[in-house]
Each structure stands twice: as structure tokens, then as C-alpha cells.
Protein backbone atom coordinates (compact mmCIF):
# COMPACT_ATOMS: atom_id res chain seq x y z
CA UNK A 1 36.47 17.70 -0.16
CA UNK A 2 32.87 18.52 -0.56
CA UNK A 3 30.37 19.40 1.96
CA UNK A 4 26.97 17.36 1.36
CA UNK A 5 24.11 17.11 2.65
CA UNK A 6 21.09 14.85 2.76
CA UNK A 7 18.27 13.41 4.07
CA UNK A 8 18.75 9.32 4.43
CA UNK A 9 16.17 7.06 5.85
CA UNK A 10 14.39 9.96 7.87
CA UNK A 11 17.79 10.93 9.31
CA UNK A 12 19.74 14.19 8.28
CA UNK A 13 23.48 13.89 7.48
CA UNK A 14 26.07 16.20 6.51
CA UNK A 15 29.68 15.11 5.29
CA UNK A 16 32.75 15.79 3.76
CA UNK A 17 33.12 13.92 0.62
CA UNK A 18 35.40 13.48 -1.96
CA UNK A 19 33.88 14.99 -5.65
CA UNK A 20 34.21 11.72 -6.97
CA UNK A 21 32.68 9.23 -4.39
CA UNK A 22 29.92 7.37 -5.93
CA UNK A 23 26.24 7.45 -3.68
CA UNK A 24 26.32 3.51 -2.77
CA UNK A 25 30.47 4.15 -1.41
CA UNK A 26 29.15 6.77 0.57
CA UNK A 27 25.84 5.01 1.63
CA UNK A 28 27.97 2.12 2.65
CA UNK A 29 30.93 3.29 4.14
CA UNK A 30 30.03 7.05 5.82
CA UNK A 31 26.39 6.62 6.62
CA UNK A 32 26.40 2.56 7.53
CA UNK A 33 23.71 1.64 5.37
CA UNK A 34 25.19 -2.01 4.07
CA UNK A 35 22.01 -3.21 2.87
CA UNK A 36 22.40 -1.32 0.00
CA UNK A 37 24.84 -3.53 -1.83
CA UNK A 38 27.14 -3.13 -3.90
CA UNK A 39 27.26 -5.77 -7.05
CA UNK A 40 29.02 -4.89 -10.16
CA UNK A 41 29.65 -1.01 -10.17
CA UNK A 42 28.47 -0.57 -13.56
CA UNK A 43 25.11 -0.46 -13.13
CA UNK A 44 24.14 -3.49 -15.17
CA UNK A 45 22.83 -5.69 -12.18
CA UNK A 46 20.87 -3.10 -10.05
CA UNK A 47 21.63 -4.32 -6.67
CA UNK A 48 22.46 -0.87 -5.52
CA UNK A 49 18.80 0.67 -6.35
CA UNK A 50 17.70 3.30 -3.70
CA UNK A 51 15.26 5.97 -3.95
CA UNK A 52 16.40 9.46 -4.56
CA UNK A 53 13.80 11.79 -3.98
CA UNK A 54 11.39 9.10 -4.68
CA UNK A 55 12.74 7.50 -7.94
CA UNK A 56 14.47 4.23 -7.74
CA UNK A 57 17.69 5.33 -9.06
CA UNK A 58 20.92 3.11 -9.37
CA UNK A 59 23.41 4.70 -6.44
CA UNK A 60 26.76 3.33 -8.37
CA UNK A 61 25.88 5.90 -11.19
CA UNK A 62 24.97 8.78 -8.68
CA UNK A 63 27.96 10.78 -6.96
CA UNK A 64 27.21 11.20 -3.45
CA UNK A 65 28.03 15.46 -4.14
CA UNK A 66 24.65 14.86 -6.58
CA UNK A 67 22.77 13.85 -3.69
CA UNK A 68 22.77 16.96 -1.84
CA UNK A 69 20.02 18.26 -0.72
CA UNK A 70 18.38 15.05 -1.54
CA UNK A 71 16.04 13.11 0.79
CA UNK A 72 17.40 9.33 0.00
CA UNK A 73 15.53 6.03 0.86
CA UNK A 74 17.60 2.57 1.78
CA UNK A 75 16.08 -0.74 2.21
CA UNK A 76 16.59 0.07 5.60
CA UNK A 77 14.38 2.97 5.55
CA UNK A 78 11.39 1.23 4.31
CA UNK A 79 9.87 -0.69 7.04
CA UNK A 80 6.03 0.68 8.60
CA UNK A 81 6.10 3.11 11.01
CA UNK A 82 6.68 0.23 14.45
CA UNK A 83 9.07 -1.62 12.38
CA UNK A 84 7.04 -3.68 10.02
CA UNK A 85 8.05 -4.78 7.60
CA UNK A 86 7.08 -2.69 4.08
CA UNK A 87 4.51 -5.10 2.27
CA UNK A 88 6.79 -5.87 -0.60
CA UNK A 89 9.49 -6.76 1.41
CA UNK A 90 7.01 -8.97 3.27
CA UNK A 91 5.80 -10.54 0.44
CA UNK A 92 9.26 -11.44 -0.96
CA UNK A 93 9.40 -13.13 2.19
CA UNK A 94 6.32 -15.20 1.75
CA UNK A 95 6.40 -15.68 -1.53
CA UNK A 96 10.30 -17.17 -1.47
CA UNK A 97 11.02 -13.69 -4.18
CA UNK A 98 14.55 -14.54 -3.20
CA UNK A 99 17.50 -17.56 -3.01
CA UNK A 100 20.77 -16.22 -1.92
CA UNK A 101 19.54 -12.67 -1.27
CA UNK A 102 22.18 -10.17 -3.19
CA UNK A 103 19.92 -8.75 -5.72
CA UNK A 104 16.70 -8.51 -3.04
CA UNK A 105 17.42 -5.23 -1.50
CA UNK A 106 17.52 -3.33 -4.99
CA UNK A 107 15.17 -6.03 -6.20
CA UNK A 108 12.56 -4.71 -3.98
CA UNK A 109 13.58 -0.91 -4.01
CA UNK A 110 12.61 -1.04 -7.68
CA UNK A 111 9.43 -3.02 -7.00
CA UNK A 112 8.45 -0.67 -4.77
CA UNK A 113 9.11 2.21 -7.13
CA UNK A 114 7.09 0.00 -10.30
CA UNK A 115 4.39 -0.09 -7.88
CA UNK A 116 4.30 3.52 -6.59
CA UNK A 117 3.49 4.24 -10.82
CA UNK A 118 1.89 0.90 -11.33
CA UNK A 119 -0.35 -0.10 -8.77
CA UNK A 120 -1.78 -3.06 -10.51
CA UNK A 121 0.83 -4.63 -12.85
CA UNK A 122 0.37 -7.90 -15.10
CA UNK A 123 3.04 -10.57 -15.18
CA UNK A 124 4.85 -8.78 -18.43
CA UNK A 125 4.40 -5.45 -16.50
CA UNK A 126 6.04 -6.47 -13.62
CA UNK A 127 9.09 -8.43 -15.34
CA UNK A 128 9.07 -5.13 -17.19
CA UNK A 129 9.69 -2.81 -13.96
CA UNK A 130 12.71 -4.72 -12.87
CA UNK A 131 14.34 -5.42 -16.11
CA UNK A 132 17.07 -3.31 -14.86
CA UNK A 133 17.91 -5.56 -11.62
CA UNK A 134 19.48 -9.14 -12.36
CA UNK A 135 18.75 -12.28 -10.19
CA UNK A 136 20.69 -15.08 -10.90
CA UNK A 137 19.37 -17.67 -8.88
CA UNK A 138 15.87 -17.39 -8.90
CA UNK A 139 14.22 -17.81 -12.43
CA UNK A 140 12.15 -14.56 -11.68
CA UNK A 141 8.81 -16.35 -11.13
CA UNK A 142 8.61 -16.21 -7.67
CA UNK A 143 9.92 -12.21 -7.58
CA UNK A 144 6.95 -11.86 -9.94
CA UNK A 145 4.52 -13.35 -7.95
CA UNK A 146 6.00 -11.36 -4.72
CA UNK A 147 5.42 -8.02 -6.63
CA UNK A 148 1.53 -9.13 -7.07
CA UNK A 149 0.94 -9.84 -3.69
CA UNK A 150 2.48 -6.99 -2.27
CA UNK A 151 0.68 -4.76 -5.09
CA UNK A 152 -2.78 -6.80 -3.85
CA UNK A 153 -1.75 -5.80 -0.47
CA UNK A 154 -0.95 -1.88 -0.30
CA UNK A 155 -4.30 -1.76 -2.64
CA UNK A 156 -6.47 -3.53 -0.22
CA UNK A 157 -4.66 -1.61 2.82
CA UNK A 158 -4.79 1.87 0.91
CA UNK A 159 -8.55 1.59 0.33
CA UNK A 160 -10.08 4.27 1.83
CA UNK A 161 -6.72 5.42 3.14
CA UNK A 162 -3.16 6.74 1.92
CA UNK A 163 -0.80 4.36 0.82
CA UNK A 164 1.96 3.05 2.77
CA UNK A 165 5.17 5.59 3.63
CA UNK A 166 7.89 4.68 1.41
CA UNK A 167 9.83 7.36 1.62
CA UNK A 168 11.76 7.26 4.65
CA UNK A 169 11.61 6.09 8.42
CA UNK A 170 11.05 7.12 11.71
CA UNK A 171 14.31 9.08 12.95
């Protein structure tokens, strides 16, 4: 056993893990956080995506020992400071960005991290940033349109001010 650890969602934990427990196991099944799912374990479909020290990273291709010392951000740990909700996950919302709702949690991890270096993406842009995260019931369209929104959002909210917190929540 290993001793790890890390920051999650504005929360500080430290565990005993085995060398060889992937990130989303321990996510999942030490810390609680079940909204980061767990879809095909080879990273192909993305469902897993957190933030690890503020890149979207896949968590079935991180070991949880690699996290250490790592401040780590879960769909859980996104919401505004009050609990409400982050603008992109709002906009999936209203914008119907999801069907049966598997792939939205890393869907909109990874939107949020194409928007943190893209704050103004086209259509292409945007289909580009979550190439790596498969929906298979939605046709995309409405996920794209979700992304815009949110990205017309956080622009319109951030003018004049930061942008929103994205990297953790209150403790």
C-alpha cells in the first residue's frame, strides 16, 4: 500500500492505496465521487474526464499514486460558489447537450477544459475539443450548441471580472 494524497473538489484526502489502482477506482470507490463514471476503462470513450491540476485528463489512464499531491476536480466540484450550477453544466441542461446522461459528466469536464483555452470556439472547434469523449445517443449537435452558450455565458459574466472557479468547491 501507498500513502496518497490529494486535493479533490476543495476537500483534502489522504489514503492508502494499492500501486496499481487506477484514479476513477479510487475516485469512485474511496473518495465517493460516482459522478465520475466509469465507461470502458480504456480510455476510448472519455466518460471518466476530471481535471488534474487543471487539465481535463482521462482518470482510467491515471493511477491514483500519480495523483499525489494533486489538487483534482469532479463534476461534483464544479458548481458556483452557493451551489449553482457551473454555466456549462447549465447550459447542457438548457440546451438538451444530453439523452441518457453517461458520457455528460466527462462530456462537460472536457468542455469546460476546451473553454478554459478556447474561450470562443466555432462549431469545428468545439467538435474538435471533445473528440476524445463519445456520445452515443445524441448526434453531437445539441452538445455543440451547449458548449456555445455556456462559452457566450462565462464571456458575458467574466467581463470586467474573473472567470468562473473551476477548479474546485467550497469545502
Amino acid at each position: 500500500m501507498t500513502r496518497v494524497s490529494m486535493r479533490v473538489d476543495g476537500v483534502t484526502y489522504t489514503d492508502e492505496v494499492e500501486p496499481r489502482t487506477l484514479l476513477v477506482h479510487h475516485l469512485r470507490e474511496a473518495l465517493g465521487k460516482v459522478g465520475t463514471v466509469v465507461g470502458c476503462d480504456t480510455s476510448n470513450c472519455g466518460a471518466c474526464t476530471v481535471h488534474l491540476d487543471g487539465q481535463a485528463v482521462k482518470s482510467c489512464t491515471v493511477l491514483a499514486v500519480q495523483a499525489d499531491g494533486a489538487e483534482v476536480t469532479t463534476i461534483e466540484g464544479i458548481a458556483e460558489p452557493g451551489g449553482a450550477l457551473h454555466p456549462v453544466q447549465k447550459a447542457f441542461h438548457e440546451m438538451h447537450g444530453l439523452q441518457c446522461g453517461y458520457c455528460t459528466p466527462g462530456m462537460i469536464m472536457a468542455s469546460i477544459d476546451l473553454l478554459k483555452e478556447n474561450p470562443d470556439p466555432s462549431d469545428a472547434e468545439v467538435r474538435e475539443g471533445i473528440e476524445g469523449n463519445l456520445c452515443r445517443c445524441t448526434g453531437y449537435q445539441n452538445i455543440v450548441r451547449a458548449v456555445q452558450q455556456a462559452a457566450g455565458e462565462m464571456k458575458s459574466s467574466s467581463a470586467g471580472t474573473a472567470a468562473p472557479e473551476t477548479t474546485g468547491a467550497q469545502a
